[in-house]
N, C-alpha and C. Protein backbone atom coordinates (compact mmCIF):
# COMPACT_ATOMS: atom_id res chain seq x y z
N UNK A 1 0.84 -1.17 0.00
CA UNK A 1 0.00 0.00 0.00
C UNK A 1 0.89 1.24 0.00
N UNK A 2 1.12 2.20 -1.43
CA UNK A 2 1.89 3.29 -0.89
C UNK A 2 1.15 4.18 -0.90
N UNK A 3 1.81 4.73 0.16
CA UNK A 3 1.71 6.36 1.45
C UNK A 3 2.12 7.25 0.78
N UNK A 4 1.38 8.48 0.53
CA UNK A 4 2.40 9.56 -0.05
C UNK A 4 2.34 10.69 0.64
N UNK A 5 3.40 10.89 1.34
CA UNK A 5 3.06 12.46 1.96
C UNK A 5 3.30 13.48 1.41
N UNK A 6 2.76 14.95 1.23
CA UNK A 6 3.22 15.98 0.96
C UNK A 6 3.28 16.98 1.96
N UNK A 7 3.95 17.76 2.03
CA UNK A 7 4.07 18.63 2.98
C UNK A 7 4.21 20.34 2.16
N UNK A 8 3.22 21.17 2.72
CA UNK A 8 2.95 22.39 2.03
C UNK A 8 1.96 23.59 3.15
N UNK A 9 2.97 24.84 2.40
CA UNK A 9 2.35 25.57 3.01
C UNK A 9 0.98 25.89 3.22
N UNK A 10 0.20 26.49 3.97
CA UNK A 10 -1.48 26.57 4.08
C UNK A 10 -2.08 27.42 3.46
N UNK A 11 -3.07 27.41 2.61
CA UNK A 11 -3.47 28.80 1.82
C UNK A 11 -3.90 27.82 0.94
N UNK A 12 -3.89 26.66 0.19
CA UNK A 12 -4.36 25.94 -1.12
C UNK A 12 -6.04 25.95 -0.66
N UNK A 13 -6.66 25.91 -1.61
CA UNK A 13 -8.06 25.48 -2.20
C UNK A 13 -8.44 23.68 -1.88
N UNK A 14 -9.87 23.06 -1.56
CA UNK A 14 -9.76 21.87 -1.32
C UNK A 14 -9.67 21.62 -2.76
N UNK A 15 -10.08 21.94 -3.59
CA UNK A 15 -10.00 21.55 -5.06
C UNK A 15 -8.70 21.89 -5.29
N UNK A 16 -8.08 22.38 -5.07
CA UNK A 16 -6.22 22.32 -5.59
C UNK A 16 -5.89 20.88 -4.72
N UNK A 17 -5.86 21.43 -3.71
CA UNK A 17 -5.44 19.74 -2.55
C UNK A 17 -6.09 18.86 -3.62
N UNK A 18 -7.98 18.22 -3.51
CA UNK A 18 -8.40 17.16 -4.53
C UNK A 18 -7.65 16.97 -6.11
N UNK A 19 -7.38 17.90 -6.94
CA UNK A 19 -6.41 17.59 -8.20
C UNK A 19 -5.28 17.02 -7.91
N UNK A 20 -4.52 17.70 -6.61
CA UNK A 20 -3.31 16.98 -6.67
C UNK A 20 -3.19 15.59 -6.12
N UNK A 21 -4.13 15.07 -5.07
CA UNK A 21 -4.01 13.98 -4.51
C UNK A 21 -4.52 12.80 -5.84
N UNK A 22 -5.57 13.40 -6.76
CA UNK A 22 -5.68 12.96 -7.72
C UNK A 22 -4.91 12.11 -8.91
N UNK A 23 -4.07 14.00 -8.62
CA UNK A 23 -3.15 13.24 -10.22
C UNK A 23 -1.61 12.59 -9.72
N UNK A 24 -1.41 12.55 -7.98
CA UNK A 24 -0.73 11.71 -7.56
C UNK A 24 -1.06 9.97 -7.65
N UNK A 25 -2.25 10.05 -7.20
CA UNK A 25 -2.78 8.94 -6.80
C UNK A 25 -2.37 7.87 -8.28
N UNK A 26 -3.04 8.70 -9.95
CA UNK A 26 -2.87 7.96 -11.25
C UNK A 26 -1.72 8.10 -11.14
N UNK A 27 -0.33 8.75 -11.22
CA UNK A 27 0.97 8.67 -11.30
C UNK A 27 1.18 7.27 -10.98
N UNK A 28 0.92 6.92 -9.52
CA UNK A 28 1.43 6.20 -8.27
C UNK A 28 0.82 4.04 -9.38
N UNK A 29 -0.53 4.82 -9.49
CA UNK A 29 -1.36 3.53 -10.40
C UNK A 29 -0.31 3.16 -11.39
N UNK A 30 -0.53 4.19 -12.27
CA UNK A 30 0.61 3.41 -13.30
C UNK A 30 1.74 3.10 -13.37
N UNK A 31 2.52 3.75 -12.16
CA UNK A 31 4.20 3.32 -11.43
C UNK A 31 4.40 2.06 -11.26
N UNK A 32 3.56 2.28 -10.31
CA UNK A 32 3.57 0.77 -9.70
C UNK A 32 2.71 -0.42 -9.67
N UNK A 33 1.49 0.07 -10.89
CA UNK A 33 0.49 -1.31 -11.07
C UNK A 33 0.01 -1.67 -9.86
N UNK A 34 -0.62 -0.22 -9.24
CA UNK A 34 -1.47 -0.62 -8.18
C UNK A 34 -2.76 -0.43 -8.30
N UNK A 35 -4.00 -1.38 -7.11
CA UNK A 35 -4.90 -0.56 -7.42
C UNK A 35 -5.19 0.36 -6.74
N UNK A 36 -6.47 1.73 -7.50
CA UNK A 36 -6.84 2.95 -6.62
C UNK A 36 -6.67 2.78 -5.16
N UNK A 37 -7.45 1.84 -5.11
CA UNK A 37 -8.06 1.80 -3.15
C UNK A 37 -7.09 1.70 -2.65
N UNK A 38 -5.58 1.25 -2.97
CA UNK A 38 -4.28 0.97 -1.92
C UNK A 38 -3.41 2.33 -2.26
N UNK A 39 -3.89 3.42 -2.26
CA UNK A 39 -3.32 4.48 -2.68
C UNK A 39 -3.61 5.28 -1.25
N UNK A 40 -2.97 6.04 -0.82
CA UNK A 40 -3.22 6.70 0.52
C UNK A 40 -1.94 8.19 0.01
N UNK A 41 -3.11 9.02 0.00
CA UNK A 41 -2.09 10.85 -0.54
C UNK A 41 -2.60 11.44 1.06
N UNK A 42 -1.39 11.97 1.94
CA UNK A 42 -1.36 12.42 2.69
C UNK A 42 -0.95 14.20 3.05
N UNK A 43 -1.83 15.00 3.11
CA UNK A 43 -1.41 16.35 3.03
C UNK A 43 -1.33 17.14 4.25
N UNK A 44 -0.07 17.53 4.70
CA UNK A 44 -0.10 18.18 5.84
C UNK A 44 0.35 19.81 5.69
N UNK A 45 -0.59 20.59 6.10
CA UNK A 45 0.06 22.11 6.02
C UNK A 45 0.05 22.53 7.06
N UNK A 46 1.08 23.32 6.84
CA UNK A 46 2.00 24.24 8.01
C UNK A 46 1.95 25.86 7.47
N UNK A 47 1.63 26.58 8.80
CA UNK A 47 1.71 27.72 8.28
C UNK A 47 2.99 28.32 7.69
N UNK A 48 3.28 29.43 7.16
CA UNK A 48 4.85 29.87 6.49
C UNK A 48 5.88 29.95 8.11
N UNK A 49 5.35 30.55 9.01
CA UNK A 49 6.49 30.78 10.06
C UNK A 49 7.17 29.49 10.33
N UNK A 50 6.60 28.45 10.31
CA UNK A 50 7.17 26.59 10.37
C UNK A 50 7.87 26.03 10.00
N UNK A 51 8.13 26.90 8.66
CA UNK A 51 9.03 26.47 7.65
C UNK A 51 10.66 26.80 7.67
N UNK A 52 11.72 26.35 7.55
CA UNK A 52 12.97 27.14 7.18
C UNK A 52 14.41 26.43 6.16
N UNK A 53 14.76 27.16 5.35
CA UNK A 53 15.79 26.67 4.68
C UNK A 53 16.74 27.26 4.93
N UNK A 54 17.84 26.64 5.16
CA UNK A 54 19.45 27.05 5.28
C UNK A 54 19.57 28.04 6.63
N UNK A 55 18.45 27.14 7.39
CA UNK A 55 18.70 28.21 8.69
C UNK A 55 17.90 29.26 9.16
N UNK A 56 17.26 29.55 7.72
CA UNK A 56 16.25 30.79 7.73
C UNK A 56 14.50 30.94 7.54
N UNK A 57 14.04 31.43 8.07
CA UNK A 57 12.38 31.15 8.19
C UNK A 57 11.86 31.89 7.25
N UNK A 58 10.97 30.90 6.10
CA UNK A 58 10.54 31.16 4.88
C UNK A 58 9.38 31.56 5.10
C-alpha cells in the first residue's frame, strides 16, 4: 500500500489539494500497477512561520 506524503504551506483550495491527490494517486497507479483503493495521498500544512531553509524562516 503506498503512502504519499506531501508537505505544504497553508493557503491551497480543497479543489487544488483534490487535483493533486488525484493526479498523484494515477501517477502512483501506473508506477507501480497498483490498485486505486491501496493508494493513501497524505497532506499536511504548516503555516509559512514553520518552515525554514538554510537556517532561515521562509
Amino acid at each position: 500500500m503506498p503512502i504519499v506524503t506531501v508537505a505544504m504551506f497553508s493557503g491551497r483550495t480543497q479543489t487544488e489539494k483534490d487535483r493533486l491527490a488525484e493526479a498523484i494517486t494515477e501517477d502512483i497507479i501506473k508506477i507501480l500497477k497498483v490498485e486505486k483503493k491501496e493508494v493513501i495521498v497524505v497532506i499536511q500544512e504548516e503555516p509559512r512561520g514553520n518552515w525554514y531553509a538554510s537556517g532561515i524562516r521562509v
